[in-house]
PDB file of N, CA and C in Angstrom:
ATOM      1  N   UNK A   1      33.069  -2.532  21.891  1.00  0.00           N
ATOM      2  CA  UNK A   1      32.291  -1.412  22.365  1.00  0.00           C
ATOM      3  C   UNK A   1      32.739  -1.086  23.781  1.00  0.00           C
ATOM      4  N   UNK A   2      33.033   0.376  23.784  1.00  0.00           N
ATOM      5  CA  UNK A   2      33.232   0.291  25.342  1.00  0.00           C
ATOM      6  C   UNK A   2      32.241   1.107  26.183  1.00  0.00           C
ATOM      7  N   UNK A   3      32.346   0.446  27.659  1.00  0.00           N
ATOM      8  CA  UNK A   3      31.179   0.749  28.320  1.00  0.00           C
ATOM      9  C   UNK A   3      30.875   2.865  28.532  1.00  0.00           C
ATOM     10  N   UNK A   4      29.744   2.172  28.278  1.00  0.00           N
ATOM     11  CA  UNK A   4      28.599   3.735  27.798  1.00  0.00           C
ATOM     12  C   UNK A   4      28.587   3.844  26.808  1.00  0.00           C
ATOM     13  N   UNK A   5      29.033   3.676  25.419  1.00  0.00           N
ATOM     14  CA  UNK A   5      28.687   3.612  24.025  1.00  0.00           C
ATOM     15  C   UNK A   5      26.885   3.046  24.321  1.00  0.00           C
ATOM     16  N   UNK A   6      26.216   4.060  23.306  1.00  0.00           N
ATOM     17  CA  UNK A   6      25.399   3.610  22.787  1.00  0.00           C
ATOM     18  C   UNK A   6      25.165   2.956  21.886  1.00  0.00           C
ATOM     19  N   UNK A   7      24.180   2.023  22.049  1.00  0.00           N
ATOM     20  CA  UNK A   7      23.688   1.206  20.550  1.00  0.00           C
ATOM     21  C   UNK A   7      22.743   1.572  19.878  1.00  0.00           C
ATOM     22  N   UNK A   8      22.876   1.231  18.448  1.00  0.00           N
ATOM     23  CA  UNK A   8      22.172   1.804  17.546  1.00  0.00           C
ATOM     24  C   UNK A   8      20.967   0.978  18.142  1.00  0.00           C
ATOM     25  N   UNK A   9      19.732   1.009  17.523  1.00  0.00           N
ATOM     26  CA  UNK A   9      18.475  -0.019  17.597  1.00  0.00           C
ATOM     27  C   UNK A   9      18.272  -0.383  16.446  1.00  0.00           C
ATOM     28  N   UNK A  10      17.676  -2.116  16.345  1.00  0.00           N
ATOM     29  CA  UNK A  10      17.289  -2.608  15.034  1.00  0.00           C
ATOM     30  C   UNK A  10      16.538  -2.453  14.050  1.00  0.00           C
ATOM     31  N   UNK A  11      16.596  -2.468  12.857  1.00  0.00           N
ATOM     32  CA  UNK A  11      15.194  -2.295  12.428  1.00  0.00           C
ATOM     33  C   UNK A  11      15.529  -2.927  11.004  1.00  0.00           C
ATOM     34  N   UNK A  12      14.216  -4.079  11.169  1.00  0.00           N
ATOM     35  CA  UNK A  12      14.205  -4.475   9.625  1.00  0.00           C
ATOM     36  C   UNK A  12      13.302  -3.871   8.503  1.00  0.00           C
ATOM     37  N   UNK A  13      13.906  -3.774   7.506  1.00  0.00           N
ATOM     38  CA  UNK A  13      12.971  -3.287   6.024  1.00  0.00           C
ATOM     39  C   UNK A  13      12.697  -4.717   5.119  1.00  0.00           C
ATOM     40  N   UNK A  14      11.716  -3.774   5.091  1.00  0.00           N
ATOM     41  CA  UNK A  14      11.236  -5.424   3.942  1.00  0.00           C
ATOM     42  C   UNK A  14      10.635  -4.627   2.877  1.00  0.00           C
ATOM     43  N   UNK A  15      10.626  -5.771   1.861  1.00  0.00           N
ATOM     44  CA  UNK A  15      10.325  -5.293   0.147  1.00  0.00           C
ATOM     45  C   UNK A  15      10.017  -6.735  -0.534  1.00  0.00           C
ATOM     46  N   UNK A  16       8.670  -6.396  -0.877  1.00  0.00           N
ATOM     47  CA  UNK A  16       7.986  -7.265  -1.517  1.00  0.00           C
ATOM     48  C   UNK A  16       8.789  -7.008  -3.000  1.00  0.00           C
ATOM     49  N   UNK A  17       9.341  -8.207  -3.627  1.00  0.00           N
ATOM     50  CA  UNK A  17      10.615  -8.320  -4.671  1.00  0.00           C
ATOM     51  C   UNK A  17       9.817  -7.978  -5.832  1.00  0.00           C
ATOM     52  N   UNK A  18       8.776  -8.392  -6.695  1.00  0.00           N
ATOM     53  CA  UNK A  18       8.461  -7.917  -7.505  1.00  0.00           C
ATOM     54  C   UNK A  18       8.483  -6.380  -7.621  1.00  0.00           C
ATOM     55  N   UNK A  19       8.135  -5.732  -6.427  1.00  0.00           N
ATOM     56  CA  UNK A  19       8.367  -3.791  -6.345  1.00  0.00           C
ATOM     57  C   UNK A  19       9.451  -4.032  -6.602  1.00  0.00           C
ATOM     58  N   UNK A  20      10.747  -4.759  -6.556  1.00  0.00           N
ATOM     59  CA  UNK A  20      12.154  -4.334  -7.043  1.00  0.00           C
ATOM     60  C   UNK A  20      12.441  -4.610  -8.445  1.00  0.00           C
ATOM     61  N   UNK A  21      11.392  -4.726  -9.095  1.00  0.00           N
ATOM     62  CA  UNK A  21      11.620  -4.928 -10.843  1.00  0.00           C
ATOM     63  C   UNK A  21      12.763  -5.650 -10.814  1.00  0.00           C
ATOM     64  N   UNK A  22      13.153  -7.187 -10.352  1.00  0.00           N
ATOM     65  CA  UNK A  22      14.125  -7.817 -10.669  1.00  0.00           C
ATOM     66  C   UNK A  22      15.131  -7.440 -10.542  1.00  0.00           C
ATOM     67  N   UNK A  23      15.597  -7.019  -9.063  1.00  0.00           N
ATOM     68  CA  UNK A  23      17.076  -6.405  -8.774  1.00  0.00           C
ATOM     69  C   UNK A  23      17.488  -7.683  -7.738  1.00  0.00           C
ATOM     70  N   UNK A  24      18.886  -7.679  -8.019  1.00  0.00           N
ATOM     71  CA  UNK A  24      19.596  -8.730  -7.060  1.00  0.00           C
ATOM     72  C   UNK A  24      19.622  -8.325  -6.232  1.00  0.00           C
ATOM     73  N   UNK A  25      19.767  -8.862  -5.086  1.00  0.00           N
ATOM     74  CA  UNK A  25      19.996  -8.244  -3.390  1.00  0.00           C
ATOM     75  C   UNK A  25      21.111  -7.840  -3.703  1.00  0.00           C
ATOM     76  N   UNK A  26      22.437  -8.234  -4.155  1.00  0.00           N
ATOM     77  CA  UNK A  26      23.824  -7.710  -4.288  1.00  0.00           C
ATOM     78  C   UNK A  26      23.476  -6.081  -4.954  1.00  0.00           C
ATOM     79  N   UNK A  27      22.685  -5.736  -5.363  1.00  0.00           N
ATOM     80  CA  UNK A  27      22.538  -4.527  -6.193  1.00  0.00           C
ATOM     81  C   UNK A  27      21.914  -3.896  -5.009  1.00  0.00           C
ATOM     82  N   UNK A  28      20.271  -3.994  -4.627  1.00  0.00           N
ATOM     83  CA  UNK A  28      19.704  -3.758  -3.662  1.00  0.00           C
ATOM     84  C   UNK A  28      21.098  -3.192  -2.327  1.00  0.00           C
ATOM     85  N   UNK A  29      21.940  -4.014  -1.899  1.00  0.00           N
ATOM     86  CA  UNK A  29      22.878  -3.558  -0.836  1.00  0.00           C
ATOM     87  C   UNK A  29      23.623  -2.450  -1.012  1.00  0.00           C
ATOM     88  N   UNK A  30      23.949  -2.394  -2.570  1.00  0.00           N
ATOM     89  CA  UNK A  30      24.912  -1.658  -3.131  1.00  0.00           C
ATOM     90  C   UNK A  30      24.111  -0.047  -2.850  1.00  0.00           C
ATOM     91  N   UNK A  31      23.051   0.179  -2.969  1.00  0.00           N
ATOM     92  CA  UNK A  31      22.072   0.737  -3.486  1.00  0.00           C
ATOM     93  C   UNK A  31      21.749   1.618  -1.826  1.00  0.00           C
ATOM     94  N   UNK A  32      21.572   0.498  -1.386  1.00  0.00           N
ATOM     95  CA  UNK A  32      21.279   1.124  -0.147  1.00  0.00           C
ATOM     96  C   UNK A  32      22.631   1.970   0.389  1.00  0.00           C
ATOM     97  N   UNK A  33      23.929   0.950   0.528  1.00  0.00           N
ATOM     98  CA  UNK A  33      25.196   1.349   1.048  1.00  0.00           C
ATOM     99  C   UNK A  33      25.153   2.806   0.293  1.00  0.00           C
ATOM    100  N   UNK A  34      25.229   3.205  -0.882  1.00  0.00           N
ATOM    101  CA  UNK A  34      25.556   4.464  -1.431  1.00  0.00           C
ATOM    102  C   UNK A  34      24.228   5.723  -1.199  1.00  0.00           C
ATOM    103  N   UNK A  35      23.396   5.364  -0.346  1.00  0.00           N
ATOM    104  CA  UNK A  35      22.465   5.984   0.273  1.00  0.00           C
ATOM    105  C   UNK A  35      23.125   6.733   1.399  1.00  0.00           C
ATOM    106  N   UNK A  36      23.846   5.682   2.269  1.00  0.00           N
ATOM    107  CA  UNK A  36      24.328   5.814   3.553  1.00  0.00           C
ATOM    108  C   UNK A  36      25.041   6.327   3.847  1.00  0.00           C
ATOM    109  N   UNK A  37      25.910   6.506   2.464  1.00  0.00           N
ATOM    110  CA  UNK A  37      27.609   7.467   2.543  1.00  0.00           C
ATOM    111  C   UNK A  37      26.837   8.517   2.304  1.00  0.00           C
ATOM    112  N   UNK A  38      25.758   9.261   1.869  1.00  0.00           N
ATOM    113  CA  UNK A  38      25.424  10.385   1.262  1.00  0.00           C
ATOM    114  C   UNK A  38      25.012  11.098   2.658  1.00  0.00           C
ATOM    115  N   UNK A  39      24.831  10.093   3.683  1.00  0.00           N
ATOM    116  CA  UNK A  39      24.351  11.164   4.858  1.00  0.00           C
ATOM    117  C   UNK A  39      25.754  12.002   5.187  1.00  0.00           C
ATOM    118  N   UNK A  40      25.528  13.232   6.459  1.00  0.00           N
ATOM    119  CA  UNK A  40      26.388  13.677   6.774  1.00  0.00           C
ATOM    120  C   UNK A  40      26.735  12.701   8.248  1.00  0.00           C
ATOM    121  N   UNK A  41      28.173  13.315   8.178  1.00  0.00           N
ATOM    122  CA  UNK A  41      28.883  12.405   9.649  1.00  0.00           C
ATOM    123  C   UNK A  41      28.279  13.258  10.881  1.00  0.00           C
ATOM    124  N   UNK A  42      27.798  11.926  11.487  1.00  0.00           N
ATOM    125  CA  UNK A  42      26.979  12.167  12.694  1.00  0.00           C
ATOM    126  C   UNK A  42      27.670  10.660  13.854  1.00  0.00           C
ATOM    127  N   UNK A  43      27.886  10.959  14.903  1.00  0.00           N
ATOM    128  CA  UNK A  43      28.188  10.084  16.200  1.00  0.00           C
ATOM    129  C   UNK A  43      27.858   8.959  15.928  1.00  0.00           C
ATOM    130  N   UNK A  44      26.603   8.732  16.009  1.00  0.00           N
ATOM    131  CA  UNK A  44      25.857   6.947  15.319  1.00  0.00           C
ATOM    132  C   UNK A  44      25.344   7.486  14.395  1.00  0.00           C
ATOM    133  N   UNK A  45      26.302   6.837  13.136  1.00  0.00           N
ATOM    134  CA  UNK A  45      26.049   6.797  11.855  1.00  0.00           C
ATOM    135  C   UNK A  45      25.118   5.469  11.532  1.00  0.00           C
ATOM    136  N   UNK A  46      24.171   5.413  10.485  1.00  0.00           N
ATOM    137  CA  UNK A  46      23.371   4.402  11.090  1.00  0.00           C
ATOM    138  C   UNK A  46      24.160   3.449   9.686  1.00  0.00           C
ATOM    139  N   UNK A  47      24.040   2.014   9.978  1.00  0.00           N
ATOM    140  CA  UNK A  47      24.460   1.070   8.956  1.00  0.00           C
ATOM    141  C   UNK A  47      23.576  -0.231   8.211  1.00  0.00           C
ATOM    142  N   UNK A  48      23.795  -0.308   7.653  1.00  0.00           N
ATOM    143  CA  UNK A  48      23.108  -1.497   6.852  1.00  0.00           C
ATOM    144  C   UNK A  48      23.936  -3.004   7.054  1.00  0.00           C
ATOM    145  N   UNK A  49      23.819  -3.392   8.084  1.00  0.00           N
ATOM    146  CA  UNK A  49      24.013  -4.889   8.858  1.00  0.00           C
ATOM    147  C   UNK A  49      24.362  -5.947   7.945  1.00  0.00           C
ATOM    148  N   UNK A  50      23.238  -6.045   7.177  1.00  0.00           N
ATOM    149  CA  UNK A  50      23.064  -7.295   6.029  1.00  0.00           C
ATOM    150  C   UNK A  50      21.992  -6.949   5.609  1.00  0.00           C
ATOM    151  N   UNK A  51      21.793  -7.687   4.115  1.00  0.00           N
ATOM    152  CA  UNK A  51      20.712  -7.645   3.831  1.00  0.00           C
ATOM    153  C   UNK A  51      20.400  -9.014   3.201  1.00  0.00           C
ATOM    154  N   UNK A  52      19.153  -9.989   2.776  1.00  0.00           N
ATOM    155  CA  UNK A  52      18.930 -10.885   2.449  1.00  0.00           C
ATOM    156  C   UNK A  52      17.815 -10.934   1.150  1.00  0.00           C
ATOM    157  N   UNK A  53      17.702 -12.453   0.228  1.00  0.00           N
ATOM    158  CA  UNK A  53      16.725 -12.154  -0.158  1.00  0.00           C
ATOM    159  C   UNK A  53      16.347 -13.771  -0.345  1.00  0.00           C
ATOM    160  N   UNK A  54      14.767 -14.214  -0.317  1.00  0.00           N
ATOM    161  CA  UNK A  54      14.244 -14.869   0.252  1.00  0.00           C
ATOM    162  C   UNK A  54      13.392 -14.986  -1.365  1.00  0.00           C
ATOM    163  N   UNK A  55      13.877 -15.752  -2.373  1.00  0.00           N
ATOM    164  CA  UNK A  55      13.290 -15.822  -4.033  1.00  0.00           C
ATOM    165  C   UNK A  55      12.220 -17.030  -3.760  1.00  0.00           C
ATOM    166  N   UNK A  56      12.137 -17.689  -3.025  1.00  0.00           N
ATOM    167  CA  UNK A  56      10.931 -18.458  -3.300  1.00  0.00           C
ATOM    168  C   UNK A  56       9.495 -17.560  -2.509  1.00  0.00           C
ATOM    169  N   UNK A  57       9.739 -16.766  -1.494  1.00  0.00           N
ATOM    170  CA  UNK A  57       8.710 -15.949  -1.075  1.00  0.00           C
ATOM    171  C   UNK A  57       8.605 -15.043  -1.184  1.00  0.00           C
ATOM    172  N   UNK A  58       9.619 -14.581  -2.488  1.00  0.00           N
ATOM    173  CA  UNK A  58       9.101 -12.932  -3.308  1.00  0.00           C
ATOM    174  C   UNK A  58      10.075 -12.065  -2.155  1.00  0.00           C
ATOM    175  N   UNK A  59      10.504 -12.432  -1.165  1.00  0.00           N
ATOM    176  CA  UNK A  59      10.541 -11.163   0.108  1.00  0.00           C
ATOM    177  C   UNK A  59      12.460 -10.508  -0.516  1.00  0.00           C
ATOM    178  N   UNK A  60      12.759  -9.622   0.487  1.00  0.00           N
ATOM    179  CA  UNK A  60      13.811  -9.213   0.757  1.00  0.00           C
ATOM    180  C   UNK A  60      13.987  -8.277   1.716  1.00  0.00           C
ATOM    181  N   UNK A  61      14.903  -8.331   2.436  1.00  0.00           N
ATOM    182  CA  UNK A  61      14.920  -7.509   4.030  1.00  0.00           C
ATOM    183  C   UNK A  61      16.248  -6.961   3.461  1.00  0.00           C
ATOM    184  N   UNK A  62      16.399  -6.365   4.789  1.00  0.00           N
ATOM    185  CA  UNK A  62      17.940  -4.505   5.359  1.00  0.00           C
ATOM    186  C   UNK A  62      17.564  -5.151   6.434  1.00  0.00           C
ATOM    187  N   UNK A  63      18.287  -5.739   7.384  1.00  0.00           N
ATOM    188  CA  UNK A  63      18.740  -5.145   8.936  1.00  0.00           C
ATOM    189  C   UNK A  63      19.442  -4.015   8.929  1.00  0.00           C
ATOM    190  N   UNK A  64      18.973  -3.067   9.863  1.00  0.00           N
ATOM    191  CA  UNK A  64      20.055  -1.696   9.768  1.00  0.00           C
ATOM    192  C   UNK A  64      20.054  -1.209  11.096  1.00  0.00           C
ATOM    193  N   UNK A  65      20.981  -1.030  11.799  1.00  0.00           N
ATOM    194  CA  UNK A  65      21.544  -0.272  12.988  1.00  0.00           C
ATOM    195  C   UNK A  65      21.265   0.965  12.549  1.00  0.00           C
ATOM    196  N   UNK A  66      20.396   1.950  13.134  1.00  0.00           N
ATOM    197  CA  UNK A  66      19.914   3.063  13.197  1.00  0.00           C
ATOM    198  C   UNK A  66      18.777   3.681  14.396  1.00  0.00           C
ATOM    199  N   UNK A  67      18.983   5.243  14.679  1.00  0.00           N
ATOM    200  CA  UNK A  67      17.953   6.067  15.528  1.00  0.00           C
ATOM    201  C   UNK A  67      17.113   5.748  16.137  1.00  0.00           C
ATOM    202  N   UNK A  68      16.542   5.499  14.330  1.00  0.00           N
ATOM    203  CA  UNK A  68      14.804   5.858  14.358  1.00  0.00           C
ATOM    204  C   UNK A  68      14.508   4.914  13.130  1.00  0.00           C
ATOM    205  N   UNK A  69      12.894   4.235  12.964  1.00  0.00           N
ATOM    206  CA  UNK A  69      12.523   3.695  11.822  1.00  0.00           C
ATOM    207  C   UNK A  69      12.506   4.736  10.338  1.00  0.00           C
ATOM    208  N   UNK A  70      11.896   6.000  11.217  1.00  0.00           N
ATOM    209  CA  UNK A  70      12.245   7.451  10.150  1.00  0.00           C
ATOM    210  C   UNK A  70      13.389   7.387   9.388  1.00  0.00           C
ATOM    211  N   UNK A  71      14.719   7.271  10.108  1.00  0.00           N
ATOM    212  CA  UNK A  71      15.728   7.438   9.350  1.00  0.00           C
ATOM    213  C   UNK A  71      15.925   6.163   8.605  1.00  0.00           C
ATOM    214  N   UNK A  72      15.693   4.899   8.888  1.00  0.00           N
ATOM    215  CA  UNK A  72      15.771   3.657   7.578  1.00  0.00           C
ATOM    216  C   UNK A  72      14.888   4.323   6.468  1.00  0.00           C
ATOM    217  N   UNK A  73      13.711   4.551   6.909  1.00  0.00           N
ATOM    218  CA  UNK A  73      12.528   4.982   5.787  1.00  0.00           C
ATOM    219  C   UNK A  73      13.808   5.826   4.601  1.00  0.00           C
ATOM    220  N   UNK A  74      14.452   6.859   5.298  1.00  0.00           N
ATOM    221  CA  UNK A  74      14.764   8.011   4.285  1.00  0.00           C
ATOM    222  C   UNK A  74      15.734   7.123   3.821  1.00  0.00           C
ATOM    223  N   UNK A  75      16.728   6.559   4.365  1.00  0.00           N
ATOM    224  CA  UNK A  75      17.644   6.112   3.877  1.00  0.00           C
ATOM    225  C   UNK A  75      17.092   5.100   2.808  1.00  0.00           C
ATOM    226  N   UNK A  76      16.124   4.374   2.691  1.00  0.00           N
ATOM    227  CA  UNK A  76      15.901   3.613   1.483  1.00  0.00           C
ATOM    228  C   UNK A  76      14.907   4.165   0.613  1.00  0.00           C
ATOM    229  N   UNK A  77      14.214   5.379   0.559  1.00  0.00           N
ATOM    230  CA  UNK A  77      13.800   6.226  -0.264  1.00  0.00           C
ATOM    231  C   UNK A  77      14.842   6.700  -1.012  1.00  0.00           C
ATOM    232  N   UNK A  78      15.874   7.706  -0.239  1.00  0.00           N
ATOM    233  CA  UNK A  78      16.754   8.136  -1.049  1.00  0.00           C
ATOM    234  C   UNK A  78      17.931   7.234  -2.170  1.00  0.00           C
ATOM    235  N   UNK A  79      17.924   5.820  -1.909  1.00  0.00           N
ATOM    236  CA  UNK A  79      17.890   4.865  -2.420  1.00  0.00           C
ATOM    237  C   UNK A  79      17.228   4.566  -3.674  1.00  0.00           C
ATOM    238  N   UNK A  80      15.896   5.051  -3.618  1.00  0.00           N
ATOM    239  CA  UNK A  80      15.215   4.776  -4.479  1.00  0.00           C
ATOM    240  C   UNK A  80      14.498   3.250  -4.410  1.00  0.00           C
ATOM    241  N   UNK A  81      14.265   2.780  -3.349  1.00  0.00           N
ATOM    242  CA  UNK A  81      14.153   1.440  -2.641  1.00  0.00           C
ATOM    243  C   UNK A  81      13.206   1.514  -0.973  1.00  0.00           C
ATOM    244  N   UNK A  82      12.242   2.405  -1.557  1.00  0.00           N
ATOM    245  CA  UNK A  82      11.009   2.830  -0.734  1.00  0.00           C
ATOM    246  C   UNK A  82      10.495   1.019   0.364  1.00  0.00           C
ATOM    247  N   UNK A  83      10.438   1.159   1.576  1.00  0.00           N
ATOM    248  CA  UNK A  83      10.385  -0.200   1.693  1.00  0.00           C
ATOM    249  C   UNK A  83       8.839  -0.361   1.967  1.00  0.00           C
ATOM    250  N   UNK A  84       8.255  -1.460   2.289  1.00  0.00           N
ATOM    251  CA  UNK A  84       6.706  -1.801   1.808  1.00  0.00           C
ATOM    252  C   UNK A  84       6.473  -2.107   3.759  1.00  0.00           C
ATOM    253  N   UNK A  85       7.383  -2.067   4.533  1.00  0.00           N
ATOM    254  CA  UNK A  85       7.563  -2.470   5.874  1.00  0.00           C
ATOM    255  C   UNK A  85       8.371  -2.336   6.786  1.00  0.00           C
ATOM    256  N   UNK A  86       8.564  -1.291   7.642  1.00  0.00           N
ATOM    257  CA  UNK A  86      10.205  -1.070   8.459  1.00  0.00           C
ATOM    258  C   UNK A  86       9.634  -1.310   9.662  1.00  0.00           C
ATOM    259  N   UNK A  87      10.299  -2.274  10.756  1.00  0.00           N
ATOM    260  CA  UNK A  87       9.452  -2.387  11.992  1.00  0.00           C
ATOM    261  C   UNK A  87      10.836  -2.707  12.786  1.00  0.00           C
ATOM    262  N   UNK A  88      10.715  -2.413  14.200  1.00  0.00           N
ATOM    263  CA  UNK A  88      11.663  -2.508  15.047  1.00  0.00           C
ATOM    264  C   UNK A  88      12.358  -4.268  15.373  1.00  0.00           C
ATOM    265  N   UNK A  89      13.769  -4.161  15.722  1.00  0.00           N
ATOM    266  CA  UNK A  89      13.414  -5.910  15.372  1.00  0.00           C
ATOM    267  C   UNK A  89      14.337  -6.189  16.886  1.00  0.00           C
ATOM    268  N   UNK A  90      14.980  -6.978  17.412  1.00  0.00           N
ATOM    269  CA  UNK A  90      15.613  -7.476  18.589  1.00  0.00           C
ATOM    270  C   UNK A  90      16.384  -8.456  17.843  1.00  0.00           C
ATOM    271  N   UNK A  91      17.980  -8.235  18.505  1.00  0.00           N
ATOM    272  CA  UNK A  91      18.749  -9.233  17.861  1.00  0.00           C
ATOM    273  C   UNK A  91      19.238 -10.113  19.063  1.00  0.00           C
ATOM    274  N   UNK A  92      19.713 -11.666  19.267  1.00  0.00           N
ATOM    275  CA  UNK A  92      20.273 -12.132  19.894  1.00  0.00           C
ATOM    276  C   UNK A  92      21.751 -12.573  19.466  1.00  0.00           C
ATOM    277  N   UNK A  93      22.596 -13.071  20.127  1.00  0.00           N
ATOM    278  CA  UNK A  93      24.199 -13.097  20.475  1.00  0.00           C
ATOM    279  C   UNK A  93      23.757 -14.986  19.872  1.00  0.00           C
ATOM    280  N   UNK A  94      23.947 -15.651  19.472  1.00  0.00           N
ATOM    281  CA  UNK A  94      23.828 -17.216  19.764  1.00  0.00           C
ATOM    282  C   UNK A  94      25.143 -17.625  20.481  1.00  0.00           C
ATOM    283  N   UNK A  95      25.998 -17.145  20.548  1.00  0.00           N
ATOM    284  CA  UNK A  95      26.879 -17.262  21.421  1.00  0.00           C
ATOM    285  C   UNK A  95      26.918 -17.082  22.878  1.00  0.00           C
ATOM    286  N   UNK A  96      25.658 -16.150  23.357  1.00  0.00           N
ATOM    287  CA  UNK A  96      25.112 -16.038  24.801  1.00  0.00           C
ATOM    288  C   UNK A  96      24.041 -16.331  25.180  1.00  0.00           C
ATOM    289  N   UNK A  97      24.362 -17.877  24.301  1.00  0.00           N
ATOM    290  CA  UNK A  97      22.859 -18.749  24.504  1.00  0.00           C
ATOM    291  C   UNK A  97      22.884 -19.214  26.054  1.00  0.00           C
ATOM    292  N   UNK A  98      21.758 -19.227  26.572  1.00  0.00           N
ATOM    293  CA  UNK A  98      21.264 -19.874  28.008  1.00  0.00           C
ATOM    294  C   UNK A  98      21.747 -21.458  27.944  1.00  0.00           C
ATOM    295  N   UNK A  99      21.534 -21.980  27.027  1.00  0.00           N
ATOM    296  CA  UNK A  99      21.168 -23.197  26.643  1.00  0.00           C
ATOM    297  C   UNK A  99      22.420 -24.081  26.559  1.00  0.00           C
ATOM    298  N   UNK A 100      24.024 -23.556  26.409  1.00  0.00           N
ATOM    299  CA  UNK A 100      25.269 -24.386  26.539  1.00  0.00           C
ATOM    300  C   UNK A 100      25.060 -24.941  27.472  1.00  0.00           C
TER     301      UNK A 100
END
């Protein structure tokens, strides 16, 4: 990144897994990713980071580099993958740990 680039801001989605009628996260990503190409090209294009899924506590998250929580919302509607929770999140470096 070079200096003055902006950064996107975090934001995780979450989805209570049973609402996903038994979809793999590998599908779920897929799902989302072909959401993301459908936007138009814009400066910060927003991205889908990773996503996880968590089968003993039903859960599954999107980290996504994006705007606004608005724009995750649309982006996993238009998905078809409405999320049950999008909230702003803070990421750390573990590599620019205090603590070496």
């Amino acid at each position: 990144m070079q200096t003055g680039d902006v950064v996107p801001s975090r934001f995780l989605a979450e989805w209570y897994t049973p609402h996903l009628s038994g979809r793999a996260i590998t599908d779920v990503a897929q799902c989302l990713q072909q959401s993301l190409a459908t936007l138009p090209a814009q400066s910060q294009r927003p991205e889908l980071l990773y996503a996880l899924q968590v089968p003993q506590d039903a859960y599954a998250f999107g980290v996504f580099a994006a705007d606004s929580a608005e724009t995750v919302a649309q982006i996993c509607q238009h998905a078809g993958l409405p999320a049950d929770r999008i909230t702003a999140a803070v990421e750390a470096d573990p590599l620019d740990s205090p603590f070496d």
